[in-house]
C-alpha atoms as a PDB file:
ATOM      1  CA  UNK A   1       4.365 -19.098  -7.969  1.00  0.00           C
ATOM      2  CA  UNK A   2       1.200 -17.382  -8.919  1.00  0.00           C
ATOM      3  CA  UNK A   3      -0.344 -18.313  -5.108  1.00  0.00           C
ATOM      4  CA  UNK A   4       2.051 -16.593  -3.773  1.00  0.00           C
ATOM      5  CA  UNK A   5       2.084 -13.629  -5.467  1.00  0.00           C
ATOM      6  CA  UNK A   6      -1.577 -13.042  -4.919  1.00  0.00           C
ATOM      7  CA  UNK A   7      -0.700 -13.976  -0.600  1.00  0.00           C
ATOM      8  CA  UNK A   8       2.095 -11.536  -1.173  1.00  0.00           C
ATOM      9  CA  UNK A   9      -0.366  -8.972  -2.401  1.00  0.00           C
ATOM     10  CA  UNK A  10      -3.019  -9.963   0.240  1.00  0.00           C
ATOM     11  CA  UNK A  11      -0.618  -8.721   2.681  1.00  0.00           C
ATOM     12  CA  UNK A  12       0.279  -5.997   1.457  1.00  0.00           C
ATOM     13  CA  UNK A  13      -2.875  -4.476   0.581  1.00  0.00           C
ATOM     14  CA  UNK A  14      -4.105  -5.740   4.295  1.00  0.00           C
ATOM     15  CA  UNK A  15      -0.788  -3.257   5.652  1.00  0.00           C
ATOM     16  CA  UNK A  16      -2.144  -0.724   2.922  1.00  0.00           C
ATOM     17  CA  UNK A  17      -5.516  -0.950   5.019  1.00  0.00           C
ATOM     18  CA  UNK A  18      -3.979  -0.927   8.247  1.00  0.00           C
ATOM     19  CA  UNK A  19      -1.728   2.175   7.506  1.00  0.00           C
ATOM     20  CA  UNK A  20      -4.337   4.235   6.220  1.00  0.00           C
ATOM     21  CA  UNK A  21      -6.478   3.570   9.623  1.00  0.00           C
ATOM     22  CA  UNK A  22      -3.422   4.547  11.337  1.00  0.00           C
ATOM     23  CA  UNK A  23      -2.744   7.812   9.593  1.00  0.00           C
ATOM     24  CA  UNK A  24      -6.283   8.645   9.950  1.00  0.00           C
ATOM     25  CA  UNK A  25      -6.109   7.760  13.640  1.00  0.00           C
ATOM     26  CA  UNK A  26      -3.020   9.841  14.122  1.00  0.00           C
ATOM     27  CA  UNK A  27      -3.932  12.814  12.400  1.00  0.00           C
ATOM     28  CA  UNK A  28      -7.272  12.613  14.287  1.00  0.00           C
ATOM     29  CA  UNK A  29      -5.325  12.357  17.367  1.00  0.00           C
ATOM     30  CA  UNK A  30      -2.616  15.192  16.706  1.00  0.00           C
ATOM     31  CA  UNK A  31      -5.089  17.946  15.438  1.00  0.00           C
ATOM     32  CA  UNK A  32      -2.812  18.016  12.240  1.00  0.00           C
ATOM     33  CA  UNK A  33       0.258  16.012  10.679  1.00  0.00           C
ATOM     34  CA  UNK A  34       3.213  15.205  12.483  1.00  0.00           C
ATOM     35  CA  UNK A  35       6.089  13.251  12.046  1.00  0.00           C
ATOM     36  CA  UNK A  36       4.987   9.917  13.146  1.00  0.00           C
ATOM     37  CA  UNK A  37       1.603  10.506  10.433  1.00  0.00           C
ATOM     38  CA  UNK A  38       4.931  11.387   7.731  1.00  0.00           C
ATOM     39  CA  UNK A  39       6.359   8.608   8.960  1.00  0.00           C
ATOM     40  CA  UNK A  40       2.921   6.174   7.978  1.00  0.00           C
ATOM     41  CA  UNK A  41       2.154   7.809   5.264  1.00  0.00           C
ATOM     42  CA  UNK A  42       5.535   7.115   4.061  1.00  0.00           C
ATOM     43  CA  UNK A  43       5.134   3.595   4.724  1.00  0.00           C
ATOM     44  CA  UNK A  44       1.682   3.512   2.641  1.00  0.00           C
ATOM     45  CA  UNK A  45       2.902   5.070  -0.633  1.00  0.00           C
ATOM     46  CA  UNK A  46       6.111   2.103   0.166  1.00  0.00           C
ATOM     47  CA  UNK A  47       2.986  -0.131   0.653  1.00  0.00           C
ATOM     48  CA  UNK A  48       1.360   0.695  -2.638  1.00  0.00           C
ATOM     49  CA  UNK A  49       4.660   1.052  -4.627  1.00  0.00           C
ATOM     50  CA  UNK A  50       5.660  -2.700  -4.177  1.00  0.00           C
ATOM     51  CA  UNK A  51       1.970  -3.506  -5.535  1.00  0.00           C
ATOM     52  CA  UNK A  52       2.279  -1.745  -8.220  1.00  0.00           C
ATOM     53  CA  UNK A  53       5.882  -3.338  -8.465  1.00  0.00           C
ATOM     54  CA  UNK A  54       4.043  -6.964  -7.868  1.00  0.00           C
ATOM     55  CA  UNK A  55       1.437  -6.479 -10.248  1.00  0.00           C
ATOM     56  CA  UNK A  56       3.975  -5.132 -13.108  1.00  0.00           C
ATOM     57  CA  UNK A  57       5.821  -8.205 -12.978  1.00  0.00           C
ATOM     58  CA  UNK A  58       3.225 -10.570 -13.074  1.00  0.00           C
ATOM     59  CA  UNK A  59       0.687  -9.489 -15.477  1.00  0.00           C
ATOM     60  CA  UNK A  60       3.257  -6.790 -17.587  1.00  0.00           C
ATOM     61  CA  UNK A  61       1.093  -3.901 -17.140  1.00  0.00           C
ATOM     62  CA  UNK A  62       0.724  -1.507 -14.119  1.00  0.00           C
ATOM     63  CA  UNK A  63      -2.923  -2.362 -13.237  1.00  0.00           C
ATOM     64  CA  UNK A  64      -5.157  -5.112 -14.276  1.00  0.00           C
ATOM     65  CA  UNK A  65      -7.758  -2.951 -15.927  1.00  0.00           C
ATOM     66  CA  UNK A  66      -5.069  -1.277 -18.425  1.00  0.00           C
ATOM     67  CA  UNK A  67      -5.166  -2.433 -21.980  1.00  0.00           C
ATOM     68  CA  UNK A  68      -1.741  -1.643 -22.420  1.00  0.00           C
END
């Protein structure tokens, strides 16, 4: 169980990378936000909630650094 979690994390944090390059990309492109950036950056913070989500249930804290 514990390989997958950390492929299930690999690919998220890979579409974390790859989202961030696009919203760059597209606010490079646009001069400014637009919807389709919105739309990316909405998909990022999705990205980074399920790792958060991920992380919570495997280890019981919200990061792996926190000494809670």
């Amino acid at each position: 169980m514990r390989r997958l979690t950390v492929f299930v994390q690999g690919i998220l944090a890979f579409g974390v990378g790859i989202m961030m390059l696009v919203s760059c990309l597209m606010a490079a492109a646009h001069g400014g936000l637009s919807v389709e950036v919105a739309q990316s950056v909405g998909l990022l913070a999705l990205f980074l909630g399920l790792l958060l989500i991920i992380e919570r249930r495997t280890t019981g804290r919200w990061h792996r650094w926190s000494r809670r």
